[in-house]
N, C-alpha and C. Protein backbone atom coordinates (compact mmCIF):
# COMPACT_ATOMS: atom_id res chain seq x y z
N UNK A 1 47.27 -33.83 37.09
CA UNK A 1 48.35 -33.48 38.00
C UNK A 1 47.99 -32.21 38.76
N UNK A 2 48.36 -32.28 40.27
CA UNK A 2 47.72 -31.08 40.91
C UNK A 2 48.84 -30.31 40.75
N UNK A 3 48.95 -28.78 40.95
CA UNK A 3 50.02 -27.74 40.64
C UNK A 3 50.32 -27.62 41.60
N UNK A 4 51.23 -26.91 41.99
CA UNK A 4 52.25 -26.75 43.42
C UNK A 4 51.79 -25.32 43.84
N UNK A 5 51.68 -25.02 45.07
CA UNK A 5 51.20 -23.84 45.60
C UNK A 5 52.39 -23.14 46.12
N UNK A 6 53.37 -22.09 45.73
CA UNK A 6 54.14 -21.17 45.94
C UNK A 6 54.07 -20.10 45.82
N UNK A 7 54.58 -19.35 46.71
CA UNK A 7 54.66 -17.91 47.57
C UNK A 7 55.87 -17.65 46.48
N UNK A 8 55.52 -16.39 45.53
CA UNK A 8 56.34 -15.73 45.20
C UNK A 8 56.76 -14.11 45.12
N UNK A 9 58.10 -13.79 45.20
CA UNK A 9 58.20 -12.24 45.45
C UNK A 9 57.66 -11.34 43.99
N UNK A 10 57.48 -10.28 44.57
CA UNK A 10 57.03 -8.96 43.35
C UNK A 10 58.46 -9.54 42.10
N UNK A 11 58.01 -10.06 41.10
CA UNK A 11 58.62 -9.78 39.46
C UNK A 11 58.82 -8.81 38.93
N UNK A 12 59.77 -8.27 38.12
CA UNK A 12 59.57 -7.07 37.18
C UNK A 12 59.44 -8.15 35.64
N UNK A 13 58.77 -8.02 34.64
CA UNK A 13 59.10 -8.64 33.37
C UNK A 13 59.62 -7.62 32.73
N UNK A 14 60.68 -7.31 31.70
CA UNK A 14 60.83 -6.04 30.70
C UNK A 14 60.24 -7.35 29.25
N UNK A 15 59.50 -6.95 28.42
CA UNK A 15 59.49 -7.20 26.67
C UNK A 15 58.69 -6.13 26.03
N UNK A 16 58.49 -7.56 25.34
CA UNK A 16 57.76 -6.85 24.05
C UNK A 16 56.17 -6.64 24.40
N UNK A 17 54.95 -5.78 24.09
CA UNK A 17 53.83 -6.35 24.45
C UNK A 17 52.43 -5.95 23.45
N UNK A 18 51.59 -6.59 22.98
CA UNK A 18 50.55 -6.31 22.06
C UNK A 18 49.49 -6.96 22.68
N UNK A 19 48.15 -5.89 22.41
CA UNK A 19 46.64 -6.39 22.52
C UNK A 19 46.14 -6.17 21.56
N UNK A 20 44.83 -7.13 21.75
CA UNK A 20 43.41 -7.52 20.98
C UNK A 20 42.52 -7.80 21.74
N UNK A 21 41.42 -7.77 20.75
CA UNK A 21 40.60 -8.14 21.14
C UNK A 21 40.33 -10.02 22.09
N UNK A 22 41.31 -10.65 21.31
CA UNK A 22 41.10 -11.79 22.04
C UNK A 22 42.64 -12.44 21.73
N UNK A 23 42.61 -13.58 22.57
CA UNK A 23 43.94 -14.06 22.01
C UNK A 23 44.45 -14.74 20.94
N UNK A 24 43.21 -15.14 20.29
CA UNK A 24 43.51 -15.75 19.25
C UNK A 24 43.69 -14.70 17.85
N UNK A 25 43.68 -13.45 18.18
CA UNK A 25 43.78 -12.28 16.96
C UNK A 25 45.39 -11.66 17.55
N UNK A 26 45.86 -12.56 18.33
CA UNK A 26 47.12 -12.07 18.60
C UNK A 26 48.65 -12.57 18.10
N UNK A 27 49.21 -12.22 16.89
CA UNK A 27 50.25 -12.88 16.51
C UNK A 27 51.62 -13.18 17.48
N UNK A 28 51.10 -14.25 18.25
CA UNK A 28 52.45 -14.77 19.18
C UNK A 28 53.88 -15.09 18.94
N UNK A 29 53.65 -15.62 17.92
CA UNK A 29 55.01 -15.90 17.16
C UNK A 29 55.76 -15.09 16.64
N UNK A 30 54.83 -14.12 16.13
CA UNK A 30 55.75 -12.48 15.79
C UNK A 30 55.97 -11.50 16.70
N UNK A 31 55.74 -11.82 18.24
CA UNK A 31 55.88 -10.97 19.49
C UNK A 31 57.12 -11.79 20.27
N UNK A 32 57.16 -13.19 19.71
CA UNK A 32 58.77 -13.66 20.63
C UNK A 32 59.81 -13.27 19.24
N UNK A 33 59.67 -13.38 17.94
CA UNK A 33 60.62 -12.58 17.03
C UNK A 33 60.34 -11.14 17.84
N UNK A 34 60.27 -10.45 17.80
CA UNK A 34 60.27 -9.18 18.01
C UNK A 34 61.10 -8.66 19.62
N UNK A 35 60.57 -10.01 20.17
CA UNK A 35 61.41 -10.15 21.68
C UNK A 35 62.65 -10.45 21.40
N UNK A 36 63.38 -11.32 20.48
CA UNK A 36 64.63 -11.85 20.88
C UNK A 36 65.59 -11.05 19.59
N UNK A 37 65.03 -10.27 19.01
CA UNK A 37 65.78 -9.27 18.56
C UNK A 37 66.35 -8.38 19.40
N UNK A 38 65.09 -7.63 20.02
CA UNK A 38 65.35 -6.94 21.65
C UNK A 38 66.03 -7.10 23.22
N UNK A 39 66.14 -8.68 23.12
CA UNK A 39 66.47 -9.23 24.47
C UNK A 39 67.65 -8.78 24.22
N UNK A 40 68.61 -8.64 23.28
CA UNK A 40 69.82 -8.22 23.76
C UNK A 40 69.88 -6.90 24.46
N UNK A 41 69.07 -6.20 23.96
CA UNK A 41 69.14 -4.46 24.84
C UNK A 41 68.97 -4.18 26.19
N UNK A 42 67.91 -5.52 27.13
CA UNK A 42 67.22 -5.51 28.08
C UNK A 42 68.55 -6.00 29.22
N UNK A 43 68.93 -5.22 29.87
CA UNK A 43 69.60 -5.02 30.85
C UNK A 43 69.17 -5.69 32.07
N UNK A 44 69.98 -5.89 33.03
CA UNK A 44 69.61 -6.80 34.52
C UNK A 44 68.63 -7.91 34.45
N UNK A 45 68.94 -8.68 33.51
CA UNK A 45 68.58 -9.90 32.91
C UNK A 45 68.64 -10.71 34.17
N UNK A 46 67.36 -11.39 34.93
CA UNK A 46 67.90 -12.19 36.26
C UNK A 46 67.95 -13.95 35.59
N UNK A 47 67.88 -14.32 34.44
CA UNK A 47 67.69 -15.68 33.77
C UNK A 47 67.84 -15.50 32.72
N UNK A 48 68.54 -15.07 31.52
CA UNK A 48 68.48 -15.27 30.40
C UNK A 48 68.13 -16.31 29.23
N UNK A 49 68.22 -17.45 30.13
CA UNK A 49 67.73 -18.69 29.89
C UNK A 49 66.31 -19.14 30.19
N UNK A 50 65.70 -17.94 30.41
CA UNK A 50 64.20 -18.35 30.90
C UNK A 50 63.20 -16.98 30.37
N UNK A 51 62.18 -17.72 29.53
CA UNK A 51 61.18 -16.84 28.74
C UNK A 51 59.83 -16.59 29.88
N UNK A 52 58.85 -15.20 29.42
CA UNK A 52 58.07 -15.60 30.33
C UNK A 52 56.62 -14.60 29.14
N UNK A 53 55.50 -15.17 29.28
CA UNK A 53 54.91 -14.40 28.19
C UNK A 53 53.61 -15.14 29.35
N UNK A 54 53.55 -13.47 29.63
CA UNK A 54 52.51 -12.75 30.27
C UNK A 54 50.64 -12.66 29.67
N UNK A 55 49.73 -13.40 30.03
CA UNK A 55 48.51 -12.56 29.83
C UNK A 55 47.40 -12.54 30.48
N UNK A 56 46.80 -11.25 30.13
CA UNK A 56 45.81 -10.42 30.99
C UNK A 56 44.40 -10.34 30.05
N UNK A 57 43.63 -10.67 31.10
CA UNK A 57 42.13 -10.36 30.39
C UNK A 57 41.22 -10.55 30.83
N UNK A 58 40.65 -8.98 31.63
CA UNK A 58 39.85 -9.22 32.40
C UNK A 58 38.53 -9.24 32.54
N UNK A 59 37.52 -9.55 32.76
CA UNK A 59 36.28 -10.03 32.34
C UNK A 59 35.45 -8.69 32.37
N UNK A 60 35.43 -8.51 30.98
CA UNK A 60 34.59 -6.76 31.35
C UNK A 60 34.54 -6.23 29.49
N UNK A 61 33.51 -5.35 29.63
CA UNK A 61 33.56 -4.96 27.90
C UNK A 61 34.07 -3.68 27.61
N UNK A 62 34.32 -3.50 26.77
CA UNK A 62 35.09 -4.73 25.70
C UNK A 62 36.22 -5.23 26.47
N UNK A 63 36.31 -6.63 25.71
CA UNK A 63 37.08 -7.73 26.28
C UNK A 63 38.30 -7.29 25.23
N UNK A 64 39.54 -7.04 26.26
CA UNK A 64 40.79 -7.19 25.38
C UNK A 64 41.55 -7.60 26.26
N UNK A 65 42.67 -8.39 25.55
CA UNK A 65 43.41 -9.60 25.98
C UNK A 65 45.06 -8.90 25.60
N UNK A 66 45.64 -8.81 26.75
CA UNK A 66 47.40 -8.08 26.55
C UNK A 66 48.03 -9.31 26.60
N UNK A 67 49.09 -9.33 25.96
CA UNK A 67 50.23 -10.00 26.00
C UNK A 67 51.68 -9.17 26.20
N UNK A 68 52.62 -9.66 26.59
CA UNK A 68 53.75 -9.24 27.07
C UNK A 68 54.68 -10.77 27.17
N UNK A 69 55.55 -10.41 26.62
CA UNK A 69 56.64 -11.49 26.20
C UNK A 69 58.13 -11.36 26.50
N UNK A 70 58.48 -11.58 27.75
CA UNK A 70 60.31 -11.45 28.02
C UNK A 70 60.72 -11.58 29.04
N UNK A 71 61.39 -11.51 29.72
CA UNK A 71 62.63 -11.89 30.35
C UNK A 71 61.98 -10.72 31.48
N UNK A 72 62.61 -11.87 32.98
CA UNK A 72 62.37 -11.33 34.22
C UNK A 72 63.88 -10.58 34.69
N UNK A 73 63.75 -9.67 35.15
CA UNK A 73 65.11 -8.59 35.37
C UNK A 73 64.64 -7.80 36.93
N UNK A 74 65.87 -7.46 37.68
CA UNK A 74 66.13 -7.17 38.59
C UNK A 74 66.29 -5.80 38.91
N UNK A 75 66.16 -4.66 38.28
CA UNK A 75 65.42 -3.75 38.53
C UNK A 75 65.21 -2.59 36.92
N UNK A 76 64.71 -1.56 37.45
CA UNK A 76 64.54 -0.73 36.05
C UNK A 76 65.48 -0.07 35.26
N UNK A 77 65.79 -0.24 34.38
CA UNK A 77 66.82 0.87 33.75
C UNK A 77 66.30 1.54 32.23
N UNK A 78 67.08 1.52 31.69
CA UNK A 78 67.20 2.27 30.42
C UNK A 78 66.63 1.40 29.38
N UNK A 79 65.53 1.51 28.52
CA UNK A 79 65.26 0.35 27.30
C UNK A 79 65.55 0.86 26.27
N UNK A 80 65.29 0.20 25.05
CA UNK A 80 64.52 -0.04 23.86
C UNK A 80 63.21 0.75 23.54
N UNK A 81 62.75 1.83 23.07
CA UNK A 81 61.52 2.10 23.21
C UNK A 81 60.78 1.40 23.01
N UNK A 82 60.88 0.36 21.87
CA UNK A 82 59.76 -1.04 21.88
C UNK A 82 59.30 -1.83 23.06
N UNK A 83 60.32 -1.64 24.30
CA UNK A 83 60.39 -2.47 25.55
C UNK A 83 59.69 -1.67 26.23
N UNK A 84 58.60 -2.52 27.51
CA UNK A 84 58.04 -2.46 28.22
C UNK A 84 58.20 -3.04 29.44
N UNK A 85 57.83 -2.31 30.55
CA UNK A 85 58.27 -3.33 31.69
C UNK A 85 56.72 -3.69 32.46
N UNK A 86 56.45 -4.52 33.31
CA UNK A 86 55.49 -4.83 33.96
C UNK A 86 56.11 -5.40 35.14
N UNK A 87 55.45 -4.87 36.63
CA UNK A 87 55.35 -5.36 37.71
C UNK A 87 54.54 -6.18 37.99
N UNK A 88 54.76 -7.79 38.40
CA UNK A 88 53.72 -8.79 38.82
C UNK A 88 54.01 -9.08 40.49
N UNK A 89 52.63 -8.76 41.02
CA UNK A 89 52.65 -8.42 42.41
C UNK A 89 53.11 -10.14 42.93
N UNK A 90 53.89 -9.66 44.44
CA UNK A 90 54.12 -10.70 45.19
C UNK A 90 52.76 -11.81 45.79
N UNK A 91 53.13 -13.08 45.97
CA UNK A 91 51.63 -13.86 46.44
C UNK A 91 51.69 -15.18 46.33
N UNK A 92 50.51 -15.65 46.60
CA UNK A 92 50.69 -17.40 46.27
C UNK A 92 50.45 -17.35 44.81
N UNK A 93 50.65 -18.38 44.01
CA UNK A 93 50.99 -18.68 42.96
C UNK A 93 50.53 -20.22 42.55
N UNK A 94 49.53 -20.66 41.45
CA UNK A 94 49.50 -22.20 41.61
C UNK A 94 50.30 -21.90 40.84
N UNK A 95 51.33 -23.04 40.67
CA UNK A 95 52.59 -23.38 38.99
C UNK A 95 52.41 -24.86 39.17
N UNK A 96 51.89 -24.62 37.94
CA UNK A 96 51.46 -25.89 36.82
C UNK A 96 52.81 -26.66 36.14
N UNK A 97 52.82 -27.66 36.23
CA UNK A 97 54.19 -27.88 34.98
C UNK A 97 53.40 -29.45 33.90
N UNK A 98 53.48 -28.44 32.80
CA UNK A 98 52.99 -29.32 31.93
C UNK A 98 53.68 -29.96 30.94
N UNK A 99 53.55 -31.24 30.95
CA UNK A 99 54.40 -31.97 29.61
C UNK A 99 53.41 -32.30 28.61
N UNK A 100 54.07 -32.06 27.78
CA UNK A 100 53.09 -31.91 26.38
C UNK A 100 52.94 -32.95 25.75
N UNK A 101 53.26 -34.17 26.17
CA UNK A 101 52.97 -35.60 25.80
C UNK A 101 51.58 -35.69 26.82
N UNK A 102 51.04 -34.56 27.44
CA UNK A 102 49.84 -34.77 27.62
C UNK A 102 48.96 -34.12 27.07
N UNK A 103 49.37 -33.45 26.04
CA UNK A 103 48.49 -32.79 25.33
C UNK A 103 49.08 -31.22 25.12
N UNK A 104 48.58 -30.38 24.45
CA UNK A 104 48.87 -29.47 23.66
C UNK A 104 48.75 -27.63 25.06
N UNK A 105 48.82 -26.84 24.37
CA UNK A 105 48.30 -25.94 25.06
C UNK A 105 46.61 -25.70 25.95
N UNK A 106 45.81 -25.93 24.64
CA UNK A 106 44.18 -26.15 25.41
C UNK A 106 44.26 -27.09 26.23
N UNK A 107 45.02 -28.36 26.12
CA UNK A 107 45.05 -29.42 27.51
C UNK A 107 45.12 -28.65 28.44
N UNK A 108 46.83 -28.07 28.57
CA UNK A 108 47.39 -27.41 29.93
C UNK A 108 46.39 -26.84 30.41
N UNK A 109 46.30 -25.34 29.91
CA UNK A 109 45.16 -24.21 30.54
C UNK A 109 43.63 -24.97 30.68
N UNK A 110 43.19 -25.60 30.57
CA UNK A 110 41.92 -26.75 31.00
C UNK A 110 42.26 -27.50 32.12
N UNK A 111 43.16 -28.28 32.27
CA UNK A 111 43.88 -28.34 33.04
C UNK A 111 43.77 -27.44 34.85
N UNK A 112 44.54 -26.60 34.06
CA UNK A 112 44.55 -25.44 35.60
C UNK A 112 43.83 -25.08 35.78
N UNK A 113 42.94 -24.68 35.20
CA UNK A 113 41.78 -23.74 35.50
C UNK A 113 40.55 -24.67 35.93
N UNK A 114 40.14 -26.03 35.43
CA UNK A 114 39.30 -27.13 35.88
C UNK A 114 39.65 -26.92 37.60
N UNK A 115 41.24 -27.46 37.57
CA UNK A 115 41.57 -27.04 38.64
C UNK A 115 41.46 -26.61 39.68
N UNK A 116 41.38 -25.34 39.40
CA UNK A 116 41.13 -24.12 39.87
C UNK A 116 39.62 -24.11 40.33
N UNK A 117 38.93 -24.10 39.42
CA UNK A 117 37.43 -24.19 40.06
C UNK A 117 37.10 -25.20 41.20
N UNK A 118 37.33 -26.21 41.13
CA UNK A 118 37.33 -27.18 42.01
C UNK A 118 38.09 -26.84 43.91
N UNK A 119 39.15 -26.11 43.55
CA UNK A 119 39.85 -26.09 44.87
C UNK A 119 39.57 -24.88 45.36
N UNK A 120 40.31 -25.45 46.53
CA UNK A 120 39.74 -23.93 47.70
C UNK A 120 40.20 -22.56 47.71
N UNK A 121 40.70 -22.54 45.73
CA UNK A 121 41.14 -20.91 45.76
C UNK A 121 40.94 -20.61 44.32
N UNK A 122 40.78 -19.22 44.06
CA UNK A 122 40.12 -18.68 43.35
C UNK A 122 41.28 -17.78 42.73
N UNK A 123 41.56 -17.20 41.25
CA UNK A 123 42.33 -16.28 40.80
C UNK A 123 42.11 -14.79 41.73
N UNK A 124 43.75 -14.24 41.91
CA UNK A 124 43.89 -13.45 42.30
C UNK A 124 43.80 -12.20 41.42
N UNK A 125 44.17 -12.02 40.40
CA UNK A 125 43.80 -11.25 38.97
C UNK A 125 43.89 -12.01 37.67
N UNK A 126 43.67 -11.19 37.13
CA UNK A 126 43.31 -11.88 35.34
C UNK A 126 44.21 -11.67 34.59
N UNK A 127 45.63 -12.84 35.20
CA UNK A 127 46.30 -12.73 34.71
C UNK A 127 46.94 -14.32 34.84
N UNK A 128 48.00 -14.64 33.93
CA UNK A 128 48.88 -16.53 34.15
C UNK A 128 50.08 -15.66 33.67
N UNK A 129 50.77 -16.49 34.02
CA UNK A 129 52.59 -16.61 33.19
C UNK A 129 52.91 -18.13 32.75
N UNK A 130 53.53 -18.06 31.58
CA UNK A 130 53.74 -19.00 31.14
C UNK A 130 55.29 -18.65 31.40
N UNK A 131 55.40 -20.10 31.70
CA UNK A 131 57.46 -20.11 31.59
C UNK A 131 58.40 -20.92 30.85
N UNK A 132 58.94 -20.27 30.03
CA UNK A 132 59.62 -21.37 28.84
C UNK A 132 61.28 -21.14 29.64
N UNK A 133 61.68 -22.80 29.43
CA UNK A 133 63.18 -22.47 30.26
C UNK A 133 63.56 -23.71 29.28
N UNK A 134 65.09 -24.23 29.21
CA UNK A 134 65.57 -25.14 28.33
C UNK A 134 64.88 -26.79 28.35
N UNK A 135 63.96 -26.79 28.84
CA UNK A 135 63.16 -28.08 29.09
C UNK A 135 61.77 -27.87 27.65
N UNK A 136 61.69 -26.90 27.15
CA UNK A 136 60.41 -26.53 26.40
C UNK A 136 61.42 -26.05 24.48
N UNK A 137 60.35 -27.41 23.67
CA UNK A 137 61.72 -27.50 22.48
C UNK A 137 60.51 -27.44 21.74
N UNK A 138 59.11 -26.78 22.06
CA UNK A 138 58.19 -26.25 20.73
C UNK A 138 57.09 -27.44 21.71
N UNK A 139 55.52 -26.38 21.22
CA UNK A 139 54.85 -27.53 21.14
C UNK A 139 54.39 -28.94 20.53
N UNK A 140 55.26 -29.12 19.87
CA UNK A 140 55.16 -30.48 18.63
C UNK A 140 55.96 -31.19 19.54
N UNK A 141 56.79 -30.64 20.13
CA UNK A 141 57.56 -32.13 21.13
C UNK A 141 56.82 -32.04 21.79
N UNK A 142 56.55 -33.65 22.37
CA UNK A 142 55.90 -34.32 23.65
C UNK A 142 56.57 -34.44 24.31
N UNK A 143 58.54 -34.08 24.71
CA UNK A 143 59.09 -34.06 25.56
C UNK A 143 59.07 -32.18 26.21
N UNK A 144 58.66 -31.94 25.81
CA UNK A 144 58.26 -30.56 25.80
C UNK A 144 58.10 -29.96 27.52
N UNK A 145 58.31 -29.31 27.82
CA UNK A 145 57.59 -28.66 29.51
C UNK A 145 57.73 -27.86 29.83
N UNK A 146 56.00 -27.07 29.68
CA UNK A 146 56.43 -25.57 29.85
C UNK A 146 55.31 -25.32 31.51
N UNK A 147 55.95 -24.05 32.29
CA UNK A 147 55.03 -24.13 33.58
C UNK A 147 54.34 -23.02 33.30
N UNK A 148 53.26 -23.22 34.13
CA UNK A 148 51.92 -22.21 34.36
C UNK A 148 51.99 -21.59 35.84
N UNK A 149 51.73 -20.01 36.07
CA UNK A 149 51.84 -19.58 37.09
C UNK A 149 50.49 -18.90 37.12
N UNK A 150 49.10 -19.04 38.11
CA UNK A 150 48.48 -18.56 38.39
C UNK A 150 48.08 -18.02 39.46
N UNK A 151 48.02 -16.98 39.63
CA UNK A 151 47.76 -15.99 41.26
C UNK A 151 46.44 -16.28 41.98
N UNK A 152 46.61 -16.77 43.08
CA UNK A 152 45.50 -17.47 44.09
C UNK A 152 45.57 -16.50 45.43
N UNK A 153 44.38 -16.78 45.60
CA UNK A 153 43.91 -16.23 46.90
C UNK A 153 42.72 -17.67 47.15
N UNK A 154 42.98 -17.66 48.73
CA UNK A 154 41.81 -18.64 48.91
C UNK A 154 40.19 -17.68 48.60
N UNK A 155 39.33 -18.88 48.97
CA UNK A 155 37.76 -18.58 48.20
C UNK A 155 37.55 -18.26 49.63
């Protein structure tokens, strides 16, 4: 499935956020607990109904891989000291929407990024968003659908 090419404005995300060395030394599941304890504190909530878990990793040594996990909000205020905010710049955007009756996470991101190499645009930074909204009920459902947002610039 080809991804949809959209122009989107500057994001703020506020969560939670932890690095490693790679992503697989990164406990994900204990960074959305840690988020939805917190989401109640996080103010100017623009979707409350919509997750977004951020990551970065950019090709260079040492290789470390950030994550950031929460909710997109409408401007800055007061947190949680655990909370973090991140600005994701305005731009084109491929968004992926994947159903998981096609396969798992390594599908998706293989997927986009095969993608990606192939077409006439290239990542804008070293970074995706994943977006969980009430359509996404775990990866074990195959009714499952979560979207991919990757920042393009043509080649």
């Amino acid at each position: 499935m080809q991804p949809e090419i959209v122009d989107r404005p500057e994001m703020i995300l506020a969560g939670i956020a932890a690095s490693s060395a790679s992503v697989s030394e990164l406990d994900i599941a204990g960074l959305w607990d840690r988020y939805i304890e917190q989401n109640p504190h996080i103010s100017y909530q623009v979707d409350e109904e919509k997750g977004y878990e951020l990551h970065i990793e950019e090709e260079r040594s040492p290789t470390m891989h950030f994550c950031l996990i929460g909710v997109e909000v409408s401007e800055v205020g007061a947190l949680p000291i655990e909370v973090f905010y991140k600005v994701i710049p305005a731009g084109k955007y491929a968004l992926y929407t994947h159903h998981f009756s096609d396969g798992g996470y390594g599908q998706a991101f293989k997927t986009v990024y095969d993608w990606l190499e192939v077409s006439e645009y290239q990542s804008a930074h070293a970074f995706d968003i994943q977006v969980y909204d009430d359509r996404f009920n775990g990866p074990d459902d195959p009714a499952s659908i979560l979207e991919i947002l990757v920042p393009i610039i043509p080649k």
